[in-house]
Structures are given as C-alpha cells and as structure tokens.
Protein backbone atom coordinates (compact mmCIF):
# COMPACT_ATOMS: atom_id res chain seq x y z
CA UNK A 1 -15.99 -232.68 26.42
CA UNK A 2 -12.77 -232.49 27.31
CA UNK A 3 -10.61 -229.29 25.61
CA UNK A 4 -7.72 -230.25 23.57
CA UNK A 5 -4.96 -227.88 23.68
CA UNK A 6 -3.63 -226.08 20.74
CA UNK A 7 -0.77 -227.65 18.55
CA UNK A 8 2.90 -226.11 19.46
CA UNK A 9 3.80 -223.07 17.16
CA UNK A 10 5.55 -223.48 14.36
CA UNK A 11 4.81 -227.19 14.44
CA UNK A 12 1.88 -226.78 11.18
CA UNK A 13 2.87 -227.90 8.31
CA UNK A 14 2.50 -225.55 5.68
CA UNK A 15 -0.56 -226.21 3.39
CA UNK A 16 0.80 -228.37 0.11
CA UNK A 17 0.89 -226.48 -2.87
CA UNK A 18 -1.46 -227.78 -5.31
CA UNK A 19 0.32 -227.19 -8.52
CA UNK A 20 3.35 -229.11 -7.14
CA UNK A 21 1.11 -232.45 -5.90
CA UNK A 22 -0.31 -232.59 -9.67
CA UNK A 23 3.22 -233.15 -11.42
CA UNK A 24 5.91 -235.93 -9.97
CA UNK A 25 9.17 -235.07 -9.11
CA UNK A 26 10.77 -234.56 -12.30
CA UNK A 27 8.45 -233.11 -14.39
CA UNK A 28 7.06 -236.28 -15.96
CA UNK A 29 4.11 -237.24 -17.45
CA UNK A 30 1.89 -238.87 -14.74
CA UNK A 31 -2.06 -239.29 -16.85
CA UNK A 32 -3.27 -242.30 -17.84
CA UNK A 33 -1.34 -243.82 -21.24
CA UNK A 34 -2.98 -243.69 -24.46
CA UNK A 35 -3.96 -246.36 -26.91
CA UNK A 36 -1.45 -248.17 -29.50
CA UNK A 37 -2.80 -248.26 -32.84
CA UNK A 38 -1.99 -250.02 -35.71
CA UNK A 39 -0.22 -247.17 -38.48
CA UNK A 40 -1.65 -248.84 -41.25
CA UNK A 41 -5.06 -249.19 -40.35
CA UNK A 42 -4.79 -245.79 -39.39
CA UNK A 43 -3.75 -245.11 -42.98
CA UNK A 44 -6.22 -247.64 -44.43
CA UNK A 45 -8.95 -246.00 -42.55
CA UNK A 46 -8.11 -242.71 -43.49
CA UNK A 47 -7.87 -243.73 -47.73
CA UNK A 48 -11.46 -245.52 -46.62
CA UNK A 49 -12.76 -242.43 -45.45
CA UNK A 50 -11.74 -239.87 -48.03
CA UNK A 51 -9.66 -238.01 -44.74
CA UNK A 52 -12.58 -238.09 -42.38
CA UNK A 53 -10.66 -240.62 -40.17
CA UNK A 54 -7.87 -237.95 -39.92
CA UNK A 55 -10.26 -236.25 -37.55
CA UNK A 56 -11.09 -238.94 -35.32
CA UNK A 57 -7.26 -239.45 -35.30
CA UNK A 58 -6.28 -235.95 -34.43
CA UNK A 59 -8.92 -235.86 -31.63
CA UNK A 60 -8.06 -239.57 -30.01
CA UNK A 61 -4.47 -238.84 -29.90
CA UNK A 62 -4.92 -234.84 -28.61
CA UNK A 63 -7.37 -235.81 -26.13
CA UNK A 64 -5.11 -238.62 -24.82
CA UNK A 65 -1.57 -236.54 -25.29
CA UNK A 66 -3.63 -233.92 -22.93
CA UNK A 67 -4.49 -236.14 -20.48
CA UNK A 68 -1.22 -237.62 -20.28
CA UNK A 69 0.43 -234.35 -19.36
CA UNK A 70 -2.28 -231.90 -18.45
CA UNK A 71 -1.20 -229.81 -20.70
CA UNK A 72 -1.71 -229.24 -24.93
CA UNK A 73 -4.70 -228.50 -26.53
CA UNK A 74 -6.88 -231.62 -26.28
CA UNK A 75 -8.75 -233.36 -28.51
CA UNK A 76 -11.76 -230.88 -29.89
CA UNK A 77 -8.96 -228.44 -30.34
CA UNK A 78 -7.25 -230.54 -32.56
CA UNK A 79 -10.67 -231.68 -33.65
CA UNK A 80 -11.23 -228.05 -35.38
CA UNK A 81 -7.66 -227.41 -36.07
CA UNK A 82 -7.80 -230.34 -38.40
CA UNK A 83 -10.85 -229.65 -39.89
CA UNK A 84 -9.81 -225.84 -40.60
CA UNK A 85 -6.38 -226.22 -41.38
CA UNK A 86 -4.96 -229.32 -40.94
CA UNK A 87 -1.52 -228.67 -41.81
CA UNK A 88 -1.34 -226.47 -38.33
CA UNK A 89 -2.27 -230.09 -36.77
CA UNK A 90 0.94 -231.30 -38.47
CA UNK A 91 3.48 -229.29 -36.63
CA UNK A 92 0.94 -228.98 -32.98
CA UNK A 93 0.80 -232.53 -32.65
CA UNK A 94 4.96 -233.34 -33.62
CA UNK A 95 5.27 -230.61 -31.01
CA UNK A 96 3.17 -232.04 -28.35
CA UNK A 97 4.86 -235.79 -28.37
CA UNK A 98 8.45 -234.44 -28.80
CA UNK A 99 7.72 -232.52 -25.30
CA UNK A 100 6.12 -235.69 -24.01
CA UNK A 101 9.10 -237.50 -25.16
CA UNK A 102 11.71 -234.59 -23.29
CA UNK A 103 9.10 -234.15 -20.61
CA UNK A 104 9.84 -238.09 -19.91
CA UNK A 105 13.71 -237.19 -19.52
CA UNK A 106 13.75 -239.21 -23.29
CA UNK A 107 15.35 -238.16 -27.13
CA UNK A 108 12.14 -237.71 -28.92
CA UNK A 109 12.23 -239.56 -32.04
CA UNK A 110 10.52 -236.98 -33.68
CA UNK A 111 10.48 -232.85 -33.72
CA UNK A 112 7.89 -230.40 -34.43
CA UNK A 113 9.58 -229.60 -37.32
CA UNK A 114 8.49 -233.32 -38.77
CA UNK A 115 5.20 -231.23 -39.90
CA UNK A 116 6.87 -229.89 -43.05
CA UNK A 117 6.24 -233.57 -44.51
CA UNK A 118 2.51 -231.81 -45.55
CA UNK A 119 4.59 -230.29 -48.29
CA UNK A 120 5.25 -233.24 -49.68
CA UNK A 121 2.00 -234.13 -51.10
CA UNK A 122 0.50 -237.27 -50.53
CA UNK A 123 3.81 -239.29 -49.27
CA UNK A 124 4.43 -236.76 -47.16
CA UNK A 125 1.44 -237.73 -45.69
CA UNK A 126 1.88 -241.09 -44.51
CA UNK A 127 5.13 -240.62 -43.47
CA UNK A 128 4.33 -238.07 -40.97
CA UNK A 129 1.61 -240.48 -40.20
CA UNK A 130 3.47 -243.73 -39.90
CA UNK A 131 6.45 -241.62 -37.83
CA UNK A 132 3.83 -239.66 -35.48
CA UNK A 133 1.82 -242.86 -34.73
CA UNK A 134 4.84 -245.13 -34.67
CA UNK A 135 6.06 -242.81 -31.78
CA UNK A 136 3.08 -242.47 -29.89
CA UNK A 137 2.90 -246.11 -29.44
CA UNK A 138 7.03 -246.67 -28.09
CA UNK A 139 6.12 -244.10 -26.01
CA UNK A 140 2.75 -245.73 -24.75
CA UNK A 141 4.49 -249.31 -24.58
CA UNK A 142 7.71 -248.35 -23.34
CA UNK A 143 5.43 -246.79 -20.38
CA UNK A 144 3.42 -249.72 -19.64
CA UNK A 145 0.75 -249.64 -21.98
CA UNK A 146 -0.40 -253.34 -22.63
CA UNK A 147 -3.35 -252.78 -25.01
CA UNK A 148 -3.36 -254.24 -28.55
CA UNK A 149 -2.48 -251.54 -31.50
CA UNK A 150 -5.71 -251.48 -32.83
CA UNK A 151 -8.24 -248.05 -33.47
C-alpha cells in the first residue's frame, strides 16, 4: 500500500456548523407543509364533539407548525395546553403562525394578539377558528401544499 501524503495546510475546510445546515439561508421555514383543512368541518366537528375535536385540532396543527420550523411547542404540548387551559392555546398558536408567516419574509394575516377573541364567548370562538385555520392553509397552499382541505 502505497502512502498518500498529507493534504496542504490550511487547505481543510472547516467542519460545517450544524445549526447553520438545518435552517436555509434566510431563516425560512424548510419542514414538510402541513395539511389544509376545511374551517367548517373543523367547526362542525368540534359542535359534534362537545370540544373534544378542539384537541385533535390543537395537536395536528402544533405538531405540524413544529415540524415546519423546528421550533414551537409541538403537538402534545398543545395537546395538554388545550386540555388545561385552552385559552393559553389561543394566543400560543396565533403566535406560532404569525412567526411562521414573518419567518417566511411574509405580513402575517394574523397576530398573537388574535387570542383575545376567547373573550368573546362563543363567536369569539369561531372566528379565531375560521381566521387561525383560514391562515394556516394560504400559508400551506401558497407553499406548495396540494392536498385537499379536509381533517
């Protein structure tokens, strides 16, 4: 076996830096896209369910928000945050897509502070709902997401 000689000094490139090669230039978003889904079924589902559905919600779109940007608090986090006090989930979850949005060099349609719709009872509701899921899904689509909005 033949020795090879060493590689000229200085010529090593330096090792890549790990944190850098997970995020694009830019900052943006670079996970896989959520799922569209349909507001009102969303709604419909959640009148069905007495709420419950507001927990599978909260968990589909954290878990997905997360894995878009590696960051947030993913989906069982929002799971228990919902089922403890879900008006926190109001305010976390505007918060999360607005950054998404800015993170995306975009105007976020909507701002954290679009969680004091819980103190409008009931309407207040489904307005944050309708707004929150309604951005979510330009967001998705505008990105390249081709699924159907469905659950």
């Amino acid at each position: 076996m033949a020795d090879l000689p060493p590689p000229p000094s200085g010529t090593t490139p330096p090792p890549p830096d790990r944190a850098a090669s997970m995020q694009p230039a830019g900052g943006m978003a670079n996970g896989p896209l959520g799922k569209p889904r349909s507001s009102g079924l969303v709604i419909l589902l959640t009148i069905v369910t007495f709420g419950i559905w507001t927990i599978v919600w909260s968990y589909q779109n954290g878990e997905e928000l997360k894995q878009r940007t590696e960051q947030g608090l993913g989906g069982v986090a929002y799971l228990f945050i919902t089922l403890l006090i879900s008006p926190v989930t109001m305010f976390l979850m505007a918060g999360e897509v607005e950054q998404l949005y800015r993170t995306a060099g975009k105007e976020p349609p909507i701002t954290t502070i679009w969680g004091l719709w819980f103190m409008l009872p009931i309407i207040g509701n489904f307005i944050w709902y309708f707004r929150i899921q309604g951005a979510l899904n330009a967001y998705w689509t505008s990105n390249g997401s081709i699924q159907k909005a469905g659950l």
